[in-house]
C-alpha atoms as a PDB file:
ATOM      1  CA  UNK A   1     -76.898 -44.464  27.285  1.00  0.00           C
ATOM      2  CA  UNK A   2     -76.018 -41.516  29.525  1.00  0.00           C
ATOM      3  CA  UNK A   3     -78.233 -39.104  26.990  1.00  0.00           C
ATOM      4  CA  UNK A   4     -81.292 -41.568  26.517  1.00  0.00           C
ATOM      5  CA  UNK A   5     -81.786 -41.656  30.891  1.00  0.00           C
ATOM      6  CA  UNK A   6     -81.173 -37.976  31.279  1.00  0.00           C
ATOM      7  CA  UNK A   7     -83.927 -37.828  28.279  1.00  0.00           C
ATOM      8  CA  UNK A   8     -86.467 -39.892  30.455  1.00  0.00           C
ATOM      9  CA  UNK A   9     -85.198 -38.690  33.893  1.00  0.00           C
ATOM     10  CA  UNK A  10     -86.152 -35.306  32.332  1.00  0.00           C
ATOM     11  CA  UNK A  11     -89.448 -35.658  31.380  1.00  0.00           C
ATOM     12  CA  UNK A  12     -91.119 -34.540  34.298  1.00  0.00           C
ATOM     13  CA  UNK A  13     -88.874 -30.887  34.479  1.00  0.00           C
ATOM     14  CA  UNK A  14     -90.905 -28.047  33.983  1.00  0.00           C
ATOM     15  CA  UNK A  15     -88.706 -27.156  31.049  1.00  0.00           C
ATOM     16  CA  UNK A  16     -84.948 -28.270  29.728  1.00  0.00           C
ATOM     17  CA  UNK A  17     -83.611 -24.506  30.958  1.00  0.00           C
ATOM     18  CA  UNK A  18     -85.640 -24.677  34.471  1.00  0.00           C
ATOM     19  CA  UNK A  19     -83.565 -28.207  35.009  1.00  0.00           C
ATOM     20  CA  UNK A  20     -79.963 -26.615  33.706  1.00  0.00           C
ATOM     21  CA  UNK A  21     -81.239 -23.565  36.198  1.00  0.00           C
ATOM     22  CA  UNK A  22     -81.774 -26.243  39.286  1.00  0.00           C
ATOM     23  CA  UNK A  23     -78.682 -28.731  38.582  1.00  0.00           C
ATOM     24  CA  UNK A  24     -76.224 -25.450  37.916  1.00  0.00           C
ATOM     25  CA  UNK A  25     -75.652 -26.517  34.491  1.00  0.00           C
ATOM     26  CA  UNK A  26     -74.682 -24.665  31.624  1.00  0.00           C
ATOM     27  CA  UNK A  27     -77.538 -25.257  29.029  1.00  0.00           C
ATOM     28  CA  UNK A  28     -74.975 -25.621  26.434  1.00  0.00           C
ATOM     29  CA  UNK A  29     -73.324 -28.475  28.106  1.00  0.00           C
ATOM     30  CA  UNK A  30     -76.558 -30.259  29.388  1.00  0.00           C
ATOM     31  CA  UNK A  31     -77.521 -30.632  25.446  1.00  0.00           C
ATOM     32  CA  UNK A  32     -73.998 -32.198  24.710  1.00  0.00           C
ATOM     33  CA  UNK A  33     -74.976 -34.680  27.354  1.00  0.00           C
ATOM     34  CA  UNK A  34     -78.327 -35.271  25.756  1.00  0.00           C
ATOM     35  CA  UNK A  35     -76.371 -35.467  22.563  1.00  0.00           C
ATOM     36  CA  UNK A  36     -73.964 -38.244  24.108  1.00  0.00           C
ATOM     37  CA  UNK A  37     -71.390 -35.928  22.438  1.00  0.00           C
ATOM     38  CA  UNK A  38     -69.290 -35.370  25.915  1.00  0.00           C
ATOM     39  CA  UNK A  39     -69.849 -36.818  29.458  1.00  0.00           C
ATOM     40  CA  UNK A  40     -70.100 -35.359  33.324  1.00  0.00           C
ATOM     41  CA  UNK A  41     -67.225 -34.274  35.466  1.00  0.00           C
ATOM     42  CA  UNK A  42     -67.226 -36.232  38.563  1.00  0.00           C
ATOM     43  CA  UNK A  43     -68.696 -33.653  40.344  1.00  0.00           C
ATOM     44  CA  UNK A  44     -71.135 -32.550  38.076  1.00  0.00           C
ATOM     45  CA  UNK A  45     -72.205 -36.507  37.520  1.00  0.00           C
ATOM     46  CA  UNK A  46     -72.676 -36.500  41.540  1.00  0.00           C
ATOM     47  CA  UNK A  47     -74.891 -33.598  41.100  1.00  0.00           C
ATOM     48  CA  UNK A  48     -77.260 -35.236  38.678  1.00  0.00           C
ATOM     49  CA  UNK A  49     -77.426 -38.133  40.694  1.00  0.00           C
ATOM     50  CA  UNK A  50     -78.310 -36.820  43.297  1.00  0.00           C
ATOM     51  CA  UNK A  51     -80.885 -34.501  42.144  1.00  0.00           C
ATOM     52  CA  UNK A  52     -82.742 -37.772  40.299  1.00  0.00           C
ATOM     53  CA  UNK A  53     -82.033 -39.997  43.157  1.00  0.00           C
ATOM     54  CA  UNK A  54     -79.530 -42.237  41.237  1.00  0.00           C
ATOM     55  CA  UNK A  55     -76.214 -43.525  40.863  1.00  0.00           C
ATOM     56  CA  UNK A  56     -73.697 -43.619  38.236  1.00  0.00           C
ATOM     57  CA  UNK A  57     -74.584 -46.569  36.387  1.00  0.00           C
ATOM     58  CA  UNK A  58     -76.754 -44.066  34.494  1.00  0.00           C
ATOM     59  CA  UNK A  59     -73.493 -43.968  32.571  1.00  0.00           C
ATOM     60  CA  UNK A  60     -73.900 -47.365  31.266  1.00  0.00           C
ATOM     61  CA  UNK A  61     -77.508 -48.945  32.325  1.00  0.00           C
ATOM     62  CA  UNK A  62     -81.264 -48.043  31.297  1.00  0.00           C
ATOM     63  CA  UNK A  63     -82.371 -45.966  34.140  1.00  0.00           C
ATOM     64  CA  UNK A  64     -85.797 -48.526  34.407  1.00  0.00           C
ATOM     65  CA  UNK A  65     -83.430 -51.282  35.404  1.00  0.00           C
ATOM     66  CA  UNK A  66     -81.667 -49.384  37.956  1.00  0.00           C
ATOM     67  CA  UNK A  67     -82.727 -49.584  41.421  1.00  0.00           C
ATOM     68  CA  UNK A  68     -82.257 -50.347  44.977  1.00  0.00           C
ATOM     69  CA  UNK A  69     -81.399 -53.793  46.210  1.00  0.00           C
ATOM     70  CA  UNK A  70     -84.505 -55.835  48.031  1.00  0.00           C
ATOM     71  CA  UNK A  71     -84.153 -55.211  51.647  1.00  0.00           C
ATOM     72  CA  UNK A  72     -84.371 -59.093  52.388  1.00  0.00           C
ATOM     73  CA  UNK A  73     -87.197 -61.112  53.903  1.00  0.00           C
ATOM     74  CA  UNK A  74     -86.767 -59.856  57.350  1.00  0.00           C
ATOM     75  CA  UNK A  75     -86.199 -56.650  56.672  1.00  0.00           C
ATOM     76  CA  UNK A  76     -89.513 -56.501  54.498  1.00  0.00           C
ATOM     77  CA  UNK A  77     -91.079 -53.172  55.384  1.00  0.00           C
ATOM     78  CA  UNK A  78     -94.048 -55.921  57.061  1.00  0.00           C
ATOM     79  CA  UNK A  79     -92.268 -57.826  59.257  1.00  0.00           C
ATOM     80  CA  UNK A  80     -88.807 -55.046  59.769  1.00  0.00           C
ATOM     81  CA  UNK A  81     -90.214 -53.319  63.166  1.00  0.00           C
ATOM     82  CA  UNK A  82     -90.793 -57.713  63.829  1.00  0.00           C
ATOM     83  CA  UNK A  83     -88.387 -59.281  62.715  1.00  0.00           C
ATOM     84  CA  UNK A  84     -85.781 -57.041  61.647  1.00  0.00           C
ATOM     85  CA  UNK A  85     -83.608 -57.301  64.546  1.00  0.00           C
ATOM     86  CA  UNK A  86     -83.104 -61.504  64.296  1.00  0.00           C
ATOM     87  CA  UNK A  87     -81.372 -59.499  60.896  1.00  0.00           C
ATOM     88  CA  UNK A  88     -78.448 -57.875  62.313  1.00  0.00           C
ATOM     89  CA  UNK A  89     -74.913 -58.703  62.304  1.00  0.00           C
ATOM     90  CA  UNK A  90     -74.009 -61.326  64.750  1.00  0.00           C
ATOM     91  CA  UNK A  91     -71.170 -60.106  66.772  1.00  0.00           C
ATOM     92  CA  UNK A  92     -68.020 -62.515  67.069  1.00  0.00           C
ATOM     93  CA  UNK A  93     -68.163 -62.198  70.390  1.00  0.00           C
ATOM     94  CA  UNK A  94     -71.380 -63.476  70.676  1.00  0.00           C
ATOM     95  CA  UNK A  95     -71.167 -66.284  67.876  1.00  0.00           C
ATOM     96  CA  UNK A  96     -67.248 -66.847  66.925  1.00  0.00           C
ATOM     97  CA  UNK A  97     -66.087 -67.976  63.053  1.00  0.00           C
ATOM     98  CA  UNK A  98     -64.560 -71.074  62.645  1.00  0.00           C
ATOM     99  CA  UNK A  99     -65.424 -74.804  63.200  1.00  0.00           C
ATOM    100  CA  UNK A 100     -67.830 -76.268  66.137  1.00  0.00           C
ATOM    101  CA  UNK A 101     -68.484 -79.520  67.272  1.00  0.00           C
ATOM    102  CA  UNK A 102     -72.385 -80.470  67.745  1.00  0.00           C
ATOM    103  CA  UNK A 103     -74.025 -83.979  68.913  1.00  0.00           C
ATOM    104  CA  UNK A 104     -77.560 -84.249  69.519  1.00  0.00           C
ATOM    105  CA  UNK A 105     -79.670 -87.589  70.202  1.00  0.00           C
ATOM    106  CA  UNK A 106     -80.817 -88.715  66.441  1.00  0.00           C
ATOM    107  CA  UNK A 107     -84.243 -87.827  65.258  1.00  0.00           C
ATOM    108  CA  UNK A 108     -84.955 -91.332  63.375  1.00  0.00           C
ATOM    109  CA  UNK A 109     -83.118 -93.981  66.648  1.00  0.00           C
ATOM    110  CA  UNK A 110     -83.402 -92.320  70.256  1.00  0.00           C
ATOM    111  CA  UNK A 111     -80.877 -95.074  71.037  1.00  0.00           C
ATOM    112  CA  UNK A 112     -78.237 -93.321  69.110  1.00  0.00           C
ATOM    113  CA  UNK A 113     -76.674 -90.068  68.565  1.00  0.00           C
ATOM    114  CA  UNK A 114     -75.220 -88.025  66.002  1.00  0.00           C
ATOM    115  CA  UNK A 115     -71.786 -86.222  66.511  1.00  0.00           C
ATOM    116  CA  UNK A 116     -70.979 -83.849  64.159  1.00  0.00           C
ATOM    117  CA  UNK A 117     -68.922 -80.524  62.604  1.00  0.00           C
ATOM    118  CA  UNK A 118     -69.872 -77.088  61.120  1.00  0.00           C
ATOM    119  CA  UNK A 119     -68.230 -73.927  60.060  1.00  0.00           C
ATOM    120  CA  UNK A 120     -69.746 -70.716  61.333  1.00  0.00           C
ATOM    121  CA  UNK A 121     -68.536 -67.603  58.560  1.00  0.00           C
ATOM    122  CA  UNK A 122     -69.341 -64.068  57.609  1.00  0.00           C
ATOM    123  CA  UNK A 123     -70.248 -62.527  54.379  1.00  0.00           C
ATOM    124  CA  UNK A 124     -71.526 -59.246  53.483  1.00  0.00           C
ATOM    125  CA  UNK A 125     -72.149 -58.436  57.417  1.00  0.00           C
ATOM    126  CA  UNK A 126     -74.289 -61.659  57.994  1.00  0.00           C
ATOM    127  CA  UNK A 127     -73.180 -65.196  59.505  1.00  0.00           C
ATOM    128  CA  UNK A 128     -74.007 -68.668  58.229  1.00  0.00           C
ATOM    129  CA  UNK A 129     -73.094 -72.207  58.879  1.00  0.00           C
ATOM    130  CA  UNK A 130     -72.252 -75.299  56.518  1.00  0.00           C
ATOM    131  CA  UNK A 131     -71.505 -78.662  57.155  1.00  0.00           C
ATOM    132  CA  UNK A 132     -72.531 -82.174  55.880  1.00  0.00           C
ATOM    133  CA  UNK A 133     -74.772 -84.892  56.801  1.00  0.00           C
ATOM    134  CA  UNK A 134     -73.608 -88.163  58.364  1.00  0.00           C
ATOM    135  CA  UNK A 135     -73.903 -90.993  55.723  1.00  0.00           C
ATOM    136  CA  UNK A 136     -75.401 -92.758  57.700  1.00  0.00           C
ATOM    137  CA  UNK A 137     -78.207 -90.591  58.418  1.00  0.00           C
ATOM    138  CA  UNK A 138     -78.507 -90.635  54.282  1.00  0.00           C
ATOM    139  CA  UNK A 139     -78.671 -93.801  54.059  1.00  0.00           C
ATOM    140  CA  UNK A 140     -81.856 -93.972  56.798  1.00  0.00           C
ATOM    141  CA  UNK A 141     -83.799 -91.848  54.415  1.00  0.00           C
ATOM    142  CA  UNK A 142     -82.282 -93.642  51.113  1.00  0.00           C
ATOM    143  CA  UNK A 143     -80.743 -90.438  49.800  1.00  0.00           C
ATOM    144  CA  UNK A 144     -77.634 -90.121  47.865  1.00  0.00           C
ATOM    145  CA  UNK A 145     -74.269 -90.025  49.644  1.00  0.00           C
ATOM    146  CA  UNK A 146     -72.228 -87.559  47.807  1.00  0.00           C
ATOM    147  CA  UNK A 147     -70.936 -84.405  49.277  1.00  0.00           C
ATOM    148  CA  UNK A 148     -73.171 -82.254  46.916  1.00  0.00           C
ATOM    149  CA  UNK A 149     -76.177 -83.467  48.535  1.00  0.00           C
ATOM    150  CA  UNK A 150     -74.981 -84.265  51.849  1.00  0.00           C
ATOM    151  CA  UNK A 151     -74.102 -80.608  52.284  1.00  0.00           C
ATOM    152  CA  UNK A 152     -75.950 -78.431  54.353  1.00  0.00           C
ATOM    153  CA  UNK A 153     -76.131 -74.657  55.224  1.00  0.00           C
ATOM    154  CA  UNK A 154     -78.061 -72.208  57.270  1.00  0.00           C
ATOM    155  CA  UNK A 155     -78.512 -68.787  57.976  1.00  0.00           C
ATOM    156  CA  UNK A 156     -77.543 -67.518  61.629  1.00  0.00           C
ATOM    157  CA  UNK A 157     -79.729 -65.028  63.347  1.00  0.00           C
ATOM    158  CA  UNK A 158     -79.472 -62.879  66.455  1.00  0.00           C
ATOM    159  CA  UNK A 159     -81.677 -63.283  69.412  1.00  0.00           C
ATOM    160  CA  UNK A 160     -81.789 -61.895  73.071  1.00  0.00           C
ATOM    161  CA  UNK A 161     -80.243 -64.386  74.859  1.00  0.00           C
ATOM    162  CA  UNK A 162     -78.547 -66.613  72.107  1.00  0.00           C
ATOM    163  CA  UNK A 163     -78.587 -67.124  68.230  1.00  0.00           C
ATOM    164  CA  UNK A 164     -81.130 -69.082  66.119  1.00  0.00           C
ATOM    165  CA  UNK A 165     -80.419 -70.652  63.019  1.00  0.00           C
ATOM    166  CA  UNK A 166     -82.453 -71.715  60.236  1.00  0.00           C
ATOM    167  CA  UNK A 167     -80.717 -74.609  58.403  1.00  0.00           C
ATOM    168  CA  UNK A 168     -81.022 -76.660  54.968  1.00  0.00           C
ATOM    169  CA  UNK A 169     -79.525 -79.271  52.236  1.00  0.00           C
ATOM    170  CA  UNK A 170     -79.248 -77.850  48.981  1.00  0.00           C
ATOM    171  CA  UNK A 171     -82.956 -77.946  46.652  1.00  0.00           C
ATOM    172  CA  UNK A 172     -85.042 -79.093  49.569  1.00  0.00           C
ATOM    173  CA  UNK A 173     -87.946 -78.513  50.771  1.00  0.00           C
ATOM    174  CA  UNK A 174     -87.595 -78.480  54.383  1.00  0.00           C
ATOM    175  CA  UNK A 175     -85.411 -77.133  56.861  1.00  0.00           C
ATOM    176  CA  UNK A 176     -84.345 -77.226  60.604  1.00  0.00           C
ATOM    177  CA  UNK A 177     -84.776 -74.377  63.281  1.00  0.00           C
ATOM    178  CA  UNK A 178     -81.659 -74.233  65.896  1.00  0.00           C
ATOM    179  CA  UNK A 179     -81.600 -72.607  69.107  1.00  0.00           C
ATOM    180  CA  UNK A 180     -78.315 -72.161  71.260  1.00  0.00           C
ATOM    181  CA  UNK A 181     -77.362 -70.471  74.030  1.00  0.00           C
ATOM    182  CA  UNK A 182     -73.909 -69.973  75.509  1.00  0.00           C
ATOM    183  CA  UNK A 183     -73.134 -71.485  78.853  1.00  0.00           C
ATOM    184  CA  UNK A 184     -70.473 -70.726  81.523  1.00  0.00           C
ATOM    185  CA  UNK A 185     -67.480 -72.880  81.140  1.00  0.00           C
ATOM    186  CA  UNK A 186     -63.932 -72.511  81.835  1.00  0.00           C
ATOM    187  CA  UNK A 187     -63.199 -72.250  78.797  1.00  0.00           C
ATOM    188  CA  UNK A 188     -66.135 -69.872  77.593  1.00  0.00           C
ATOM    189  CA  UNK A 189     -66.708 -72.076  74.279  1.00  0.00           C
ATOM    190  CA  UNK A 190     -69.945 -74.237  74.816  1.00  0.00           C
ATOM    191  CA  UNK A 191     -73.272 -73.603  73.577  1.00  0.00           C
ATOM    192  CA  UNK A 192     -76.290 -75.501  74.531  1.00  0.00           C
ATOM    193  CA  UNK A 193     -79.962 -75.341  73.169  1.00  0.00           C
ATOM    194  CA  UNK A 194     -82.248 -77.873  70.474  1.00  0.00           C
ATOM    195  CA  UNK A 195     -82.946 -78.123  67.116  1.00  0.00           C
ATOM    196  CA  UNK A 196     -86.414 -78.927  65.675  1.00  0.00           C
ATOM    197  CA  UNK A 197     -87.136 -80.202  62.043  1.00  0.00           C
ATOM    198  CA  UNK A 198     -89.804 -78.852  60.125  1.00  0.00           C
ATOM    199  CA  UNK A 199     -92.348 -82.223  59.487  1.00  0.00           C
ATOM    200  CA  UNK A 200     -95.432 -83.009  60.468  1.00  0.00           C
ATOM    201  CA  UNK A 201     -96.740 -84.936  63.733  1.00  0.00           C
ATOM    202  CA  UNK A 202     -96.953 -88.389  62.621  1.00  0.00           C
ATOM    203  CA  UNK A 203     -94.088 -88.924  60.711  1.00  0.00           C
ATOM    204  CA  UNK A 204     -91.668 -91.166  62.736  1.00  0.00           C
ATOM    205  CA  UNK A 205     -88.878 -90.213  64.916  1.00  0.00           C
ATOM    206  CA  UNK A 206     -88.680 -87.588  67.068  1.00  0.00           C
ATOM    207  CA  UNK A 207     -89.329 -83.344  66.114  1.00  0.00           C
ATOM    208  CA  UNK A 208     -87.147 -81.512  68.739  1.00  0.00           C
ATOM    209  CA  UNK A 209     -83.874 -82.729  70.537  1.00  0.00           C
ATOM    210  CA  UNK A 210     -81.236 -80.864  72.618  1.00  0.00           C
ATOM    211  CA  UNK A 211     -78.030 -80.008  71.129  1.00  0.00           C
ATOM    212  CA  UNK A 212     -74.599 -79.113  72.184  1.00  0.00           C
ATOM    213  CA  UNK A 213     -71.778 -76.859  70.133  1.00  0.00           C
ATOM    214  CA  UNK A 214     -68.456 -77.121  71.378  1.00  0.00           C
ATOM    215  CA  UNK A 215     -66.137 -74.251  69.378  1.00  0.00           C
ATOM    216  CA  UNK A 216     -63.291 -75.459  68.439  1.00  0.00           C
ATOM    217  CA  UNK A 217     -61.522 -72.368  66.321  1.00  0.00           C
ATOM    218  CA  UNK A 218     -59.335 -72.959  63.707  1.00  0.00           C
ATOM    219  CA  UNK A 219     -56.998 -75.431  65.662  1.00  0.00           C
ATOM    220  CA  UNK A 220     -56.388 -78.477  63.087  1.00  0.00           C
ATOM    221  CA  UNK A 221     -55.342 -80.559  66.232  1.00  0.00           C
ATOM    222  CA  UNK A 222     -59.216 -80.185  67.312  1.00  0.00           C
ATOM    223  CA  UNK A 223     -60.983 -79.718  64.147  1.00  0.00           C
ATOM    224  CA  UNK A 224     -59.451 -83.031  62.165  1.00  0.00           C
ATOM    225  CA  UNK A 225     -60.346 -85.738  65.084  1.00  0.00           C
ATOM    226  CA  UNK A 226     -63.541 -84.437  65.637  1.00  0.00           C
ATOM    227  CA  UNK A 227     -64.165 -84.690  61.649  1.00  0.00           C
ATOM    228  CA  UNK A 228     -63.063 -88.411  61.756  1.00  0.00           C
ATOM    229  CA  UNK A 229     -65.202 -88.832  64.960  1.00  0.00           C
ATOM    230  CA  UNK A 230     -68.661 -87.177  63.138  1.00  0.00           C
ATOM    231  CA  UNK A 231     -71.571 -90.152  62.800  1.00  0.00           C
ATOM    232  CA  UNK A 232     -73.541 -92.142  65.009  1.00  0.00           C
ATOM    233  CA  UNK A 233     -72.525 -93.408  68.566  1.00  0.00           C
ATOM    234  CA  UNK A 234     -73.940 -95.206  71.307  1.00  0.00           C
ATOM    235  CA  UNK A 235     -74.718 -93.029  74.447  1.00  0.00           C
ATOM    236  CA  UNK A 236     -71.108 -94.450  76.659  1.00  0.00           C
ATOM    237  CA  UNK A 237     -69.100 -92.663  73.334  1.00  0.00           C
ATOM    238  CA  UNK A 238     -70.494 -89.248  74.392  1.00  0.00           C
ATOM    239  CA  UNK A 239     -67.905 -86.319  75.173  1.00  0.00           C
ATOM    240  CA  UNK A 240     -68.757 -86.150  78.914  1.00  0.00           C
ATOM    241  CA  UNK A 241     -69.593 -82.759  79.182  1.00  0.00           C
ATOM    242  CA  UNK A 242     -71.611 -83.183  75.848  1.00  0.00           C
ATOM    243  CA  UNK A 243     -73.393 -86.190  77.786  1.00  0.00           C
ATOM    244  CA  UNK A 244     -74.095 -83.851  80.904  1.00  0.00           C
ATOM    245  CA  UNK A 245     -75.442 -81.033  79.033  1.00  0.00           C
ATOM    246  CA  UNK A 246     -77.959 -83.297  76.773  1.00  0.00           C
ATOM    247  CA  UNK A 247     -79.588 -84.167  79.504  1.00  0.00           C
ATOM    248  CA  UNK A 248     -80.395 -87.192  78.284  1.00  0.00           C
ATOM    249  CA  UNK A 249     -83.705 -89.083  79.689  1.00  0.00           C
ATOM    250  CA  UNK A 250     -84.667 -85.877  81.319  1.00  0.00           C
ATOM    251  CA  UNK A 251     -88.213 -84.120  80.143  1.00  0.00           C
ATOM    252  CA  UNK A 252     -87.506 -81.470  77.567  1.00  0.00           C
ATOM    253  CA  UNK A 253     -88.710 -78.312  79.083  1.00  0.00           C
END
């Protein structure tokens, strides 16, 4: 493999001997390569690399298949002077790991709301959330109530003030845009913004409510009662400072 990309990476040289003369290689050696009759020192592998703007899986990979990763929607040459920014790594200090509890006023019955958990993580420098639908929510729109499709996850981005996050079940089609913003609390661990859900005016219940995200760490003696709390409540079963912080009956501004 090694002698049939050199072959094609060498196709544009001026001549086999000006190429040995560039990449400081014996002319000898350069034709065992060719040959696939001996293989690169380290260092000399690093130099032909480099000079052909490769890596070493020329060792082992057609050269036509080898190539950069995509940069990623947002860091699409486009949108990148845009966008890009929304792209880079959350801090933890802005946007801890671990487990968060959220309530909101539900989308389909203003007269109830929706408690609920998620786990913020980090993977290859970038932050996402999962967490599950309530049943009952899934049973509102008739779908399934197994974990597989109850589960939901969502990409976390950076913004000025806050973080945004865009957020889906597994195979659909839509998606939900979150906002939050940390507020100053005693404790330092409360986040407070809305979440809107990509449908169309028309379609009943509401588009955009507040939210709240209480972090709650790691702690199992904070993260397994507010798991067996998650689902609908009436207004009076509200945390109070989630209650305050909704703002519940006030214009959304």
């Amino acid at each position: 493999m090694l002698g049939a990309n050199l072959r094609q990476l060498a196709r544009n040289a001026a001549s086999i001997s000006a190429l040995c003369r560039e990449l400081g290689i014996n002319r000898t050696q350069f034709n065992r390569y060719l040959a696939g009759e001996s293989f690169p020192r380290p260092d000399v592998l690093h130099r032909i690399c480099a000079y052909f703007d490769v890596d070493a899986r020329i060792l082992l990979e057609p050269v036509e298949q080898i190539s950069e990763p995509a940069p990623g929607l947002l860091r699409h040459p486009a949108v990148e002077h845009f966008l890009g920014n929304s792209a880079s790594p959350v801090p933890e200090t802005d946007f801890p790991s671990g487990f968060y509890r959220f309530t909101r006023r539900s989308f389909l019955n203003t007269n109830q709301f929706l408690k609920g958990l998620v786990f913020v993580f980090r993977q290859d420098d970038h932050t996402f959330l999962r967490g599950f639908e309530a049943r009952e929510a899934m049973i509102q729109q008739g779908l399934p109530v197994d974990p597989a499709t109850r589960e939901f996850r969502g990409a976390v981005l950076r913004q000025e003030d806050g973080v945004a996050a865009l957020v889906s079940r597994k195979g659909a089609a839509t998606a939900s845009f979150n906002y939050l913003a940390r507020i100053p609390t005693f404790e330092n661990n409360f986040w407070v913004g809305y979440v809107a859900r990509t449908v169309r005016e028309g379609v009943a219940g509401s588009r955009v409510e507040r939210q709240v995200y209480e972090y709650l760490g790691n702690d199992r003696r904070k993260v397994l009662p507010a798991a067996r709390d998650s689902g609908f409540c009436a207004q009076e079963d509200l945390i109070p400072f989630h209650n305050k912080e909704l703002k519940i009956g006030m214009p959304f501004d």
